[in-house]
Protein backbone atom coordinates (compact mmCIF):
# COMPACT_ATOMS: atom_id res chain seq x y z
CA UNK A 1 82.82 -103.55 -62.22
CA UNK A 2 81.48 -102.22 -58.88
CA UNK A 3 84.43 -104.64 -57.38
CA UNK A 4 87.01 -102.97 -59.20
CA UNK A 5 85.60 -99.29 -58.60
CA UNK A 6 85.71 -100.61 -55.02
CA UNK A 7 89.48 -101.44 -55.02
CA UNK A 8 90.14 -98.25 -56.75
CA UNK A 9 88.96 -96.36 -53.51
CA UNK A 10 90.75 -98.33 -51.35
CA UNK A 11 93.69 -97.60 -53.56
CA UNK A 12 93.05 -94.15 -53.49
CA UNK A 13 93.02 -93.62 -49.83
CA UNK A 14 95.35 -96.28 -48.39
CA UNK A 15 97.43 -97.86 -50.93
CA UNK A 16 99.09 -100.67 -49.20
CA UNK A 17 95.98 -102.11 -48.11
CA UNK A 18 94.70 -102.52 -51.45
CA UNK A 19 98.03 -103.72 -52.51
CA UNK A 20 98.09 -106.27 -49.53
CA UNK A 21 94.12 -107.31 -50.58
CA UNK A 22 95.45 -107.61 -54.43
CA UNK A 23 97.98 -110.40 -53.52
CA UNK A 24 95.80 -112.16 -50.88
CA UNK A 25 92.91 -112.49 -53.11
CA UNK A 26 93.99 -115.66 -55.24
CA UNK A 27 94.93 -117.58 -51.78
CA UNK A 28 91.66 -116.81 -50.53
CA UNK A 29 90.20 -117.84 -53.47
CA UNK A 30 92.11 -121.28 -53.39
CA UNK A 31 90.84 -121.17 -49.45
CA UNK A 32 87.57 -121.45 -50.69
CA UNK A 33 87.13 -123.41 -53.64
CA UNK A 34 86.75 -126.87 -51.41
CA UNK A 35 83.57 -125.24 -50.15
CA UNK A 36 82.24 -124.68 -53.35
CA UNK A 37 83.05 -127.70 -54.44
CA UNK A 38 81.14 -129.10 -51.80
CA UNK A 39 78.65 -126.95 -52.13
CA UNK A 40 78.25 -127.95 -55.80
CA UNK A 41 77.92 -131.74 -54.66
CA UNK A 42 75.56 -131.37 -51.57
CA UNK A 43 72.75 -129.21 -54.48
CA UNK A 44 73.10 -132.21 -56.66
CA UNK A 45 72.55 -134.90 -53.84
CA UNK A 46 69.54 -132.52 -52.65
CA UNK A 47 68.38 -132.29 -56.35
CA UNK A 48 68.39 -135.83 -56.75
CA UNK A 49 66.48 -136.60 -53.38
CA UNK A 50 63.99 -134.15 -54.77
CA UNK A 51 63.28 -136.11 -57.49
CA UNK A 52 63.14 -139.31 -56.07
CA UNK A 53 60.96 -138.37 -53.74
CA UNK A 54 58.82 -136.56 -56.42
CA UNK A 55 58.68 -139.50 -59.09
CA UNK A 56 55.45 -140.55 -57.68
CA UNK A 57 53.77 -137.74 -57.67
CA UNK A 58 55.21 -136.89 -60.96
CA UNK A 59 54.39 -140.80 -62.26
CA UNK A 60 50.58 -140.15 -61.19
CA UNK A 61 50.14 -137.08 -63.24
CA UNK A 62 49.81 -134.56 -59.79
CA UNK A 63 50.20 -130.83 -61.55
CA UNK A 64 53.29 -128.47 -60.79
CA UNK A 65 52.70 -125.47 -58.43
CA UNK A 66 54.53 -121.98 -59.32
């Protein structure tokens, strides 16, 4: 919502600006999914190093710190 509100003041005070950012947006977006992707795929690799290298500790009965 705040995004929108946002884009509504740019449209207010220069127009074809927000007109320009309303078309670019989706090839952004598609700029940027590969990151995320990767992104997405690096947290799983990390999350499963974690818990390899907390099965022992796990295995042995050590207690969980929060």
């Amino acid at each position: 919502m705040l995004t929108f509100l946002l884009w509504l003041l740019l449209l207010f005070c220069c127009w074809p600006l927000a007109l320009l950012a309303l078309v670019l947006y989706p090839f952004v977006w598609l700029l940027l999914l590969p990151f995320r992707i990767l992104g997405i795929a690096v947290d799983g690799v990390l999350g499963l190093l974690r818990g390899v290298v907390l099965l022992p500790a796990r295995a042995l009965g050590a207690v969980r710190s929060r």
